[in-house]
Protein backbone atom coordinates (compact mmCIF):
# COMPACT_ATOMS: atom_id res chain seq x y z
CA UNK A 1 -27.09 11.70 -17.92
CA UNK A 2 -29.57 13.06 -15.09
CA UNK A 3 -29.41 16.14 -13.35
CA UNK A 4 -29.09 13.74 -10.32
CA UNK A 5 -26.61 11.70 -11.31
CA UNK A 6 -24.18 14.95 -12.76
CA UNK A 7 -24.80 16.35 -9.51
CA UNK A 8 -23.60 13.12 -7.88
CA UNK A 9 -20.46 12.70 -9.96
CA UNK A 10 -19.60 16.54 -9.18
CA UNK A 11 -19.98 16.19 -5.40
CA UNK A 12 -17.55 13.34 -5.37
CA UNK A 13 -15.02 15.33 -7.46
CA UNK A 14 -15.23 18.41 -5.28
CA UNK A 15 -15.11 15.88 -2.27
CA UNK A 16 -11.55 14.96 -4.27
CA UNK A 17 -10.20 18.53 -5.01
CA UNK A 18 -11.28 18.99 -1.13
CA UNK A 19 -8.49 16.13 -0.44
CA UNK A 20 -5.54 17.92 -2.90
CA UNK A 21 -6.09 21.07 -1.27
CA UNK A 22 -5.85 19.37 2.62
CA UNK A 23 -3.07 17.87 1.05
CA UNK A 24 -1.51 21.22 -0.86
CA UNK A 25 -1.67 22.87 3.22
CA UNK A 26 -0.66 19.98 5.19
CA UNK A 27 3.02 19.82 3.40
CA UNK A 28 2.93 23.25 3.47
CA UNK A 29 2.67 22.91 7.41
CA UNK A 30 5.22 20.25 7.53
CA UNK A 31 7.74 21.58 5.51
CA UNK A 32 7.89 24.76 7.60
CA UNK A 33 10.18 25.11 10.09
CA UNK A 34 8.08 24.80 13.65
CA UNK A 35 8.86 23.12 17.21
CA UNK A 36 7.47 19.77 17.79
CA UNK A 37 3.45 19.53 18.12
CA UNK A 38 3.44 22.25 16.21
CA UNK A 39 -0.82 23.16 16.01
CA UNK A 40 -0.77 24.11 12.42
CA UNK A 41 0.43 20.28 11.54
CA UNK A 42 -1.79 19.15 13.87
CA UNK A 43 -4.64 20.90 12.34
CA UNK A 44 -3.93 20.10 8.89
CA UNK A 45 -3.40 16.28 9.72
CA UNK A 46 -7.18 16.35 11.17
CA UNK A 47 -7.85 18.47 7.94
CA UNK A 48 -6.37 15.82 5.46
CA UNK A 49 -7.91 13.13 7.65
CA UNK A 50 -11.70 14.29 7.67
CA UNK A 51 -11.19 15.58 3.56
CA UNK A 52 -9.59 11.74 3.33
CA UNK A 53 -12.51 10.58 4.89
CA UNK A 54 -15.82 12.42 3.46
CA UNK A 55 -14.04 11.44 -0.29
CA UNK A 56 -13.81 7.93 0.62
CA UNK A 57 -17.45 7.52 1.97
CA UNK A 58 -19.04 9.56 -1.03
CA UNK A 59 -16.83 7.15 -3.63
CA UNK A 60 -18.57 4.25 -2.01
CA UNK A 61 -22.35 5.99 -1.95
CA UNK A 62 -21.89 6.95 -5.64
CA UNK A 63 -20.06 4.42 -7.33
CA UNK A 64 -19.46 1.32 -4.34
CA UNK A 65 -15.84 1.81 -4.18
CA UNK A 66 -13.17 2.70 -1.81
CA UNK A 67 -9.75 4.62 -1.84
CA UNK A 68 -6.31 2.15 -1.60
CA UNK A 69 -5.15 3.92 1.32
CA UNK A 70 -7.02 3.99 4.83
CA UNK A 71 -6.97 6.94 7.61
CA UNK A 72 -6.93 5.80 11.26
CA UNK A 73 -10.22 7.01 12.84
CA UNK A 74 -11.20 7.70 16.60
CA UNK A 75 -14.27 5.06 16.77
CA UNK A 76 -14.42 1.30 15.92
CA UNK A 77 -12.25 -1.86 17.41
CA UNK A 78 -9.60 -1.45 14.53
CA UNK A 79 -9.12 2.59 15.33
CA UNK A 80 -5.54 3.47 15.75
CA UNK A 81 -4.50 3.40 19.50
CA UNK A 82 -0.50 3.50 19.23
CA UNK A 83 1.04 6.58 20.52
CA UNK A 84 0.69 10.25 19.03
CA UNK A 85 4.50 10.26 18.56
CA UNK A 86 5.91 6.71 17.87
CA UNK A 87 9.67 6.17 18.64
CA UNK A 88 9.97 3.27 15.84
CA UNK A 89 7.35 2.33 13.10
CA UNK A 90 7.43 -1.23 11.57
CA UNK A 91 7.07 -1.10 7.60
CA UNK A 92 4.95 -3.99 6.56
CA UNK A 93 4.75 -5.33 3.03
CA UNK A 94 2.86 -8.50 1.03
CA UNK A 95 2.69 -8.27 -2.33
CA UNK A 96 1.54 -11.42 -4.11
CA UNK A 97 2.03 -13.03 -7.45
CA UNK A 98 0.71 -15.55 -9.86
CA UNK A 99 3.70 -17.74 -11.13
CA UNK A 100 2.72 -17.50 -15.02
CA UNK A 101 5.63 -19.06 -16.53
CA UNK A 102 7.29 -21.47 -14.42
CA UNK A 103 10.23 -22.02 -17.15
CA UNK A 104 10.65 -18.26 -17.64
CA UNK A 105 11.44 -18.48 -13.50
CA UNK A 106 13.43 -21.68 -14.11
CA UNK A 107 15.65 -19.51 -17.17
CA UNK A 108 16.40 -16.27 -15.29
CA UNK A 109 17.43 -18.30 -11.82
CA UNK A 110 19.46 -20.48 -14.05
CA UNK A 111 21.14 -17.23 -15.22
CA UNK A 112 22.28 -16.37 -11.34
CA UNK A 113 22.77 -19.13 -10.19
CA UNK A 114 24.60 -22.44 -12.83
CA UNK A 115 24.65 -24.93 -10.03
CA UNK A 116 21.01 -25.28 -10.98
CA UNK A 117 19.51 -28.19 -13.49
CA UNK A 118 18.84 -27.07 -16.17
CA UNK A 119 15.58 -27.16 -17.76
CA UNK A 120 14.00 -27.49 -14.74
CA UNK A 121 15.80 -30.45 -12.97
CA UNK A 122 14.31 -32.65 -10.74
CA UNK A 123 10.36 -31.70 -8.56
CA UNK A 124 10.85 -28.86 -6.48
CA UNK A 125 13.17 -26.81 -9.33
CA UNK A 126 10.61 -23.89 -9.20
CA UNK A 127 11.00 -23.75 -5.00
CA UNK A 128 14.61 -23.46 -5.91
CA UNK A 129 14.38 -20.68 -8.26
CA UNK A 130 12.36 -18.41 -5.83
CA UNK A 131 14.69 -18.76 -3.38
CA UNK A 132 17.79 -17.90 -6.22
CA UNK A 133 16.11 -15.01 -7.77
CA UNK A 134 14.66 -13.72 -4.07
CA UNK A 135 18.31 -13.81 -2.62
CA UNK A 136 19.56 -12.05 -5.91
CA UNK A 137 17.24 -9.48 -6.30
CA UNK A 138 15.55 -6.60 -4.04
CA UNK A 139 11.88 -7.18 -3.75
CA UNK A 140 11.07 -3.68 -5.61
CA UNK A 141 13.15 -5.02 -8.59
CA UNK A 142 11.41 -8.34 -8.73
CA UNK A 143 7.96 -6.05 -8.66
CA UNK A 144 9.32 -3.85 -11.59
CA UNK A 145 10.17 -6.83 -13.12
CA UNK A 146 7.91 -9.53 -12.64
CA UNK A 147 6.97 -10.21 -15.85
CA UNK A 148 10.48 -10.54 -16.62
CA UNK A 149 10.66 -13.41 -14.38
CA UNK A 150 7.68 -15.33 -15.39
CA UNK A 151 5.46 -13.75 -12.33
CA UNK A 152 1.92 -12.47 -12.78
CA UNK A 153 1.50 -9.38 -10.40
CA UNK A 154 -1.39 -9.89 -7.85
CA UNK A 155 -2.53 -7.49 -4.65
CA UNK A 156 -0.19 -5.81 -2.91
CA UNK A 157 -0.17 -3.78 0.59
CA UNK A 158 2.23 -2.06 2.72
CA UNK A 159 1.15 -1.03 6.30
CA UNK A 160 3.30 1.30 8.24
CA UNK A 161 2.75 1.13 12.09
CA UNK A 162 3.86 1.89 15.68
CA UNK A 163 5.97 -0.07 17.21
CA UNK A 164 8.68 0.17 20.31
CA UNK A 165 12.16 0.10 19.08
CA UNK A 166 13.78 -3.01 19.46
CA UNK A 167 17.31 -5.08 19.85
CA UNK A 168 19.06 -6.52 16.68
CA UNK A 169 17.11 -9.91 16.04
CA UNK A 170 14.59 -9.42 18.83
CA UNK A 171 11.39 -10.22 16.46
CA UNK A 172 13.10 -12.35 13.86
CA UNK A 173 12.19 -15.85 15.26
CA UNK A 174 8.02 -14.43 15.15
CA UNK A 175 8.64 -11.37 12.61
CA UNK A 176 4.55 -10.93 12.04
CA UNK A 177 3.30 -11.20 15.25
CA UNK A 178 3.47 -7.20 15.79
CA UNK A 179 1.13 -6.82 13.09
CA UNK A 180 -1.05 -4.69 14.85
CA UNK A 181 -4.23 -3.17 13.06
CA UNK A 182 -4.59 -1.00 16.02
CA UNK A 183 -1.27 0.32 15.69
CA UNK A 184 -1.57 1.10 11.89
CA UNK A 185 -0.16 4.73 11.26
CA UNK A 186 -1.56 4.31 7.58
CA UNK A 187 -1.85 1.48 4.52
CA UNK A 188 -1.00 1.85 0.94
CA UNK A 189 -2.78 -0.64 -1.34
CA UNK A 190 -3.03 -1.93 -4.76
CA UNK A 191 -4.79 -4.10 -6.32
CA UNK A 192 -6.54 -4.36 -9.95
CA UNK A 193 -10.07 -3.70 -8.31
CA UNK A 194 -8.67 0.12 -8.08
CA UNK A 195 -7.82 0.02 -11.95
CA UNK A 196 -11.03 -1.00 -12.92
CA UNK A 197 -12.14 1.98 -10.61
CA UNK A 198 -10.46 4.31 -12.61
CA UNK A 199 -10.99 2.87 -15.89
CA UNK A 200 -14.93 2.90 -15.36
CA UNK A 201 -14.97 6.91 -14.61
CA UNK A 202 -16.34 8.55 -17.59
CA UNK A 203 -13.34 11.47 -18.09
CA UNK A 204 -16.12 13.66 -20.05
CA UNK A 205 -19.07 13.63 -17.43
């Protein structure tokens, strides 16, 4: 390996021990006990957010990748403009799947749910399954166990963002329509292109 390219690979991981340690002092700021707008959280949120940053633009210069998670910036149209202290947040979550094994869905809604044909039953059986196993089961256990039921995992993201608190059943005839980019807080994603990320680091370079 070049002396360029070592030098490369070590800037990035110094850029990443950069974002442990803003991370190390900013839950050290949080965690003690302080009045609201407290300027030691607010200086190790900008800390976090500019160590979040510089790691996430050297990733992409040195190996054309970017971090799963995304830190709301003060330029660009999609920069967060929601208010410094939200008094609600909207959690926001797609996660897709691949339905693998549509008899392995068929089987394990069959198990909840006997009023079901079975083996399949007439066009539309697999529709019917969803909806059995979704009403059964929490989305986070269908994720741990996808597999289980026949599903292929796909991409997955969860967006937390501002939002004005609101009356039971307000939003549920339009529930999306408050998804906001401009209001995003922060994002978690994941999504295989982020394992092949990882597996492609050499650990002894």
């Amino acid at each position: 390996m070049s002396d360029a390219a070592q030098l490369t690979i070590a800037e990035v991981r110094a850029a990443a021990e950069a974002v442990k340690a803003a991370i190390d002092r900013h839950l050290e700021a949080v965690s003690a006990p302080a009045e609201a707008d407290d300027p030691a959280v607010v200086t190790a949120y900008e800390e976090l957010a500019a160590a979040a940053i510089a790691y996430d633009q050297i990733l992409y210069e040195v190996f054309d990748e970017v971090t799963p998670f995304e830190v709301p910036g003060d330029e660009g149209s999609g920069s967060y403009a929601g208010p410094d202290q939200p008094e609600a947040i909207s959690v926001l979550i797609r996660r897709d799947y691949v339905i693998a094994d549509p008899k392995r869905l068929r089987d394990q809604a069959e198990r909840v749910d006997n009023s079901l044909t079975p083996g399949g039953g007439p066009e539309g059986a697999v529709n019917a399954a969803i909806g059995v196993l979704f009403g059964e089961y929490e989305p986070d256990e269908i994720a741990a166990r996808c597999e289980e039921f026949g599903l292929e995992e796909g991409d997955s993201t969860l967006w937390v963002a501002a939002t004005d608190p609101t009356e039971p059943g307000e939003w549920l005839p339009e529930p999306f329509d408050g998804a906001d980019p401009q209001l995003l807080i922060c994002r978690f994603d994941v999504s295989e292109v982020y394992d092949d990320e990882l597996d492609g680091l050499d650990p002894e370079a």
